[in-house]
C-alpha atoms as a PDB file:
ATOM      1  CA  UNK A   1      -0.124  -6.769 -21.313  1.00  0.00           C
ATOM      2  CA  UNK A   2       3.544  -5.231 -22.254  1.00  0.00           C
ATOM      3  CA  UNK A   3       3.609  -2.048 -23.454  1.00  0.00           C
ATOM      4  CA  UNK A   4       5.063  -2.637 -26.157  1.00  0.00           C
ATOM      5  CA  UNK A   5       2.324  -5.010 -27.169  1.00  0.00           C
ATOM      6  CA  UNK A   6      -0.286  -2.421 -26.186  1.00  0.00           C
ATOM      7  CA  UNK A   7       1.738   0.402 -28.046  1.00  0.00           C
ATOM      8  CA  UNK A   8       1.612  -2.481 -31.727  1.00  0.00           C
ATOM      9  CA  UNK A   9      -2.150  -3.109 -30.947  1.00  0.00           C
ATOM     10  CA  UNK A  10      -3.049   0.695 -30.903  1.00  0.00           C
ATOM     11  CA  UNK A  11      -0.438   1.299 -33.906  1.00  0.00           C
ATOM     12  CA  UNK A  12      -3.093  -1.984 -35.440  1.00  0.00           C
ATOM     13  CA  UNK A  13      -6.002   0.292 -34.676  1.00  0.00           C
ATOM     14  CA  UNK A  14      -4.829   3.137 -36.169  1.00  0.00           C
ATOM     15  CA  UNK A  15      -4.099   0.768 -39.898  1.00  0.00           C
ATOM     16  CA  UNK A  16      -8.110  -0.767 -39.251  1.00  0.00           C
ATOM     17  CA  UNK A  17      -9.571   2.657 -38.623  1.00  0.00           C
ATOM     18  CA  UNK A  18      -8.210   3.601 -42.397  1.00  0.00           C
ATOM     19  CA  UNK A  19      -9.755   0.926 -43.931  1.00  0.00           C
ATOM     20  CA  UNK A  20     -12.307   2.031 -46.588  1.00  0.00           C
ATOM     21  CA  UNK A  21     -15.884   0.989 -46.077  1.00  0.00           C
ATOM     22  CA  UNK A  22     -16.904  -1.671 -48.292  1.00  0.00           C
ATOM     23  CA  UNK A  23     -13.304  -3.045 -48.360  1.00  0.00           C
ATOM     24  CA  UNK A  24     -11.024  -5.452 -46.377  1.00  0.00           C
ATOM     25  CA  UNK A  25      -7.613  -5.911 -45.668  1.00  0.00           C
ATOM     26  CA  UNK A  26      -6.066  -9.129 -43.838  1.00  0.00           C
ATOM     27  CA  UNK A  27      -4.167  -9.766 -40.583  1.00  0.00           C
ATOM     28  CA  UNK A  28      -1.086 -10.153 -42.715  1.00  0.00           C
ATOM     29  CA  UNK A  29      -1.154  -6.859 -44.309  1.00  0.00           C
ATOM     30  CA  UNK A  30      -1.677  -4.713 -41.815  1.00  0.00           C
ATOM     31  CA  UNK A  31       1.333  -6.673 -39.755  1.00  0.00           C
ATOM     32  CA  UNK A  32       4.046  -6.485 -43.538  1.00  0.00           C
ATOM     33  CA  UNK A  33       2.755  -2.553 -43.225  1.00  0.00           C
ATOM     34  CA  UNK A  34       3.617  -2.249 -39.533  1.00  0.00           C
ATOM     35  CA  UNK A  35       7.078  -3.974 -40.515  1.00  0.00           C
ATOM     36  CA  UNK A  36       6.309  -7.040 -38.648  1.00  0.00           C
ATOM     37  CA  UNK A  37       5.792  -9.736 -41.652  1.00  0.00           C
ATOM     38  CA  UNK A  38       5.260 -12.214 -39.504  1.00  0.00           C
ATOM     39  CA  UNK A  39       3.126 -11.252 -36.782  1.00  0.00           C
ATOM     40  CA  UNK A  40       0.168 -11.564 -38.685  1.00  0.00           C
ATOM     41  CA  UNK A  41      -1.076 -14.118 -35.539  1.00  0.00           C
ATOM     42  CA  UNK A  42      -0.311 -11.001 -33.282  1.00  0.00           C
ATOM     43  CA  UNK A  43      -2.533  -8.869 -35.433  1.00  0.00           C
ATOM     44  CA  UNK A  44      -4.953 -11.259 -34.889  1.00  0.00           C
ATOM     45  CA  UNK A  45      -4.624 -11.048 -31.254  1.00  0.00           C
ATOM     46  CA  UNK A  46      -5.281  -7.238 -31.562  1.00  0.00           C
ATOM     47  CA  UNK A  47      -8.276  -7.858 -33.603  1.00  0.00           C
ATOM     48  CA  UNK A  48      -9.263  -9.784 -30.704  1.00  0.00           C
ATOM     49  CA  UNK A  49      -8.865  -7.559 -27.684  1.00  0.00           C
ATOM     50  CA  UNK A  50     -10.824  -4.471 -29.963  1.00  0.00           C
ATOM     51  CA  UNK A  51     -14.413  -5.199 -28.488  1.00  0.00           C
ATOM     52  CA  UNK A  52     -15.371  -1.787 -27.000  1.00  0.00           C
ATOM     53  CA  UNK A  53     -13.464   0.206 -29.385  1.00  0.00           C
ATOM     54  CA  UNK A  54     -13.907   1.843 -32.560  1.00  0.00           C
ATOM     55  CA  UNK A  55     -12.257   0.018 -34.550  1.00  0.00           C
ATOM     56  CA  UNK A  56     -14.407  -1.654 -38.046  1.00  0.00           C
ATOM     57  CA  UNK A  57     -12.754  -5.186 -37.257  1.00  0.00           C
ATOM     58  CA  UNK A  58     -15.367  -7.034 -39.448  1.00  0.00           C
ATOM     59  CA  UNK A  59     -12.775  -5.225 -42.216  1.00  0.00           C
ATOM     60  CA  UNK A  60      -9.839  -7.862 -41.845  1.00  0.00           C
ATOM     61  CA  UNK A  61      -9.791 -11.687 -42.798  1.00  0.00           C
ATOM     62  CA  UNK A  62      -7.423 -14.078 -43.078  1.00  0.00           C
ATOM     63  CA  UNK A  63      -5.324 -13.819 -46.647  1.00  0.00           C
ATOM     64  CA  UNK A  64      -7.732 -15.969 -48.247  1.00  0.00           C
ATOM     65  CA  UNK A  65     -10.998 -13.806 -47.387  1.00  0.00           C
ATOM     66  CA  UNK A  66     -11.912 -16.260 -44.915  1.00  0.00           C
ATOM     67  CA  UNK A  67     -14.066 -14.700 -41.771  1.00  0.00           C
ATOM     68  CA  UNK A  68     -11.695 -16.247 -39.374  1.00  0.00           C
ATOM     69  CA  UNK A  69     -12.350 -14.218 -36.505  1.00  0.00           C
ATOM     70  CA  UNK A  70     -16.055 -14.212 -36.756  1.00  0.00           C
ATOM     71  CA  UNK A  71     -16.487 -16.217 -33.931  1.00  0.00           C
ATOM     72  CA  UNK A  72     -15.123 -13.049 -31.509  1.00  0.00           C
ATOM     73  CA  UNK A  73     -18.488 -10.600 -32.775  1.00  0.00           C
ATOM     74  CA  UNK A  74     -21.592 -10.778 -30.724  1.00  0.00           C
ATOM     75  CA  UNK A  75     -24.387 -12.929 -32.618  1.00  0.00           C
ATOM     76  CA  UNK A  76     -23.950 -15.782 -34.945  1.00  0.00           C
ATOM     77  CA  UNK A  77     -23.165 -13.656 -37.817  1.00  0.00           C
ATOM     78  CA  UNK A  78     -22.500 -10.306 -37.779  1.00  0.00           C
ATOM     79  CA  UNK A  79     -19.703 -10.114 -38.792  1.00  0.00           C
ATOM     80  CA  UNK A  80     -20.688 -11.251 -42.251  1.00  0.00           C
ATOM     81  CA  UNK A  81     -24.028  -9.275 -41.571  1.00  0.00           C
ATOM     82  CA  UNK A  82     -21.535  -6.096 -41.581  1.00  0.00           C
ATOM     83  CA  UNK A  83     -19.502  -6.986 -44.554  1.00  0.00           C
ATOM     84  CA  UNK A  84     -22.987  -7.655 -46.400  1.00  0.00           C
ATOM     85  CA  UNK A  85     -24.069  -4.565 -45.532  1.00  0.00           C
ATOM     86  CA  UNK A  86     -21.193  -3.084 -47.162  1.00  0.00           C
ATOM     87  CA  UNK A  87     -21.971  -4.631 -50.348  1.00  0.00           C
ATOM     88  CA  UNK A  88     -18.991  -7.445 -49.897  1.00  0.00           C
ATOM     89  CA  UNK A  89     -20.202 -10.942 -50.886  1.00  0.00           C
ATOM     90  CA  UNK A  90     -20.050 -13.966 -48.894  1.00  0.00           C
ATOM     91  CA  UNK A  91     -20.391 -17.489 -49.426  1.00  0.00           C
ATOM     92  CA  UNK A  92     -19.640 -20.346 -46.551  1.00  0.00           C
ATOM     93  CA  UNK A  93     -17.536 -17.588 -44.689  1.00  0.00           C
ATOM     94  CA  UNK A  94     -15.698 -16.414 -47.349  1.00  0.00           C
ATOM     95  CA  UNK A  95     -15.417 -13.463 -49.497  1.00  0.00           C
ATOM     96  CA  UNK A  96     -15.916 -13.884 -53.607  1.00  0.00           C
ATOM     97  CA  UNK A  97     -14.751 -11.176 -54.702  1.00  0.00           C
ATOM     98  CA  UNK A  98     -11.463 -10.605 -52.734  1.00  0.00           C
ATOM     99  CA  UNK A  99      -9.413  -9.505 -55.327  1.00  0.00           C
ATOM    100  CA  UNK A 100     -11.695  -6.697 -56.302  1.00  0.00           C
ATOM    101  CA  UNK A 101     -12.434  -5.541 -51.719  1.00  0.00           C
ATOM    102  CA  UNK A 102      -9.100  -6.069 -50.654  1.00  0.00           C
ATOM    103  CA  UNK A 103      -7.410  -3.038 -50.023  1.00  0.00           C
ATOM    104  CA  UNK A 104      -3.687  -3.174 -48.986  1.00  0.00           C
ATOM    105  CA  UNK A 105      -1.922  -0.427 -46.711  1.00  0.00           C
ATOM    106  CA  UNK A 106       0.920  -0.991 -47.531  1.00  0.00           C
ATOM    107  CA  UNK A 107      -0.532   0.561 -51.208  1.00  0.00           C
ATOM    108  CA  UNK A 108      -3.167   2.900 -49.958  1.00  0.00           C
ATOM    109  CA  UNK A 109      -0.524   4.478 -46.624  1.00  0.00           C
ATOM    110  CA  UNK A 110       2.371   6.090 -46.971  1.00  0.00           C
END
């Protein structure tokens, strides 16, 4: 990996690690906060390569509160098990009450 992609995935760690517990942000806003608007895919990728650090991933969704990258947790559904257990409701992989969770840095970090 580049450094310079290393150096954005750790900068993507940093934004995650401020997110509130019982709230979630998505790939896109952590990547408009970074000033990369579109590199939302790339914050993905970071998301990705976080196993072993810690770093509350189960936090971001796709833009739509979809659990798009619940397929990279361990188990068949922890990452919604997680979210639950914050209190965030879920139904067929997606959050209800997005509006109300979602919690944008680009708001909450100056």
């Amino acid at each position: 990996m580049k450094a310079s992609t290393e150096s954005f995935f750790e900068r993507v760690y940093e934004v995650v690690c401020q997110i509130p517990y019982g709230r979630v942000t998505s790939y896109g806003a952590i990547a408009n906060y970074l000033g990369a608007v579109r590199s939302a895919r790339i914050v993905g990728y970071a998301m990705n390569g976080s196993h072993g650090k810690d770093v509350p991933a189960h936090r971001v969704v796709n833009r739509k509160g979809l659990l798009t990258g619940k397929h990279h947790f361990e188990g068949t559904n922890l990452m919604q098990q997680l979210l639950e257990g914050e209190g965030i409701k879920i139904v067929d992989n997606q959050i209800q009450n997005l509006e109300t969770v979602f919690w944008n840095p680009s708001d909450e970090l100056k």
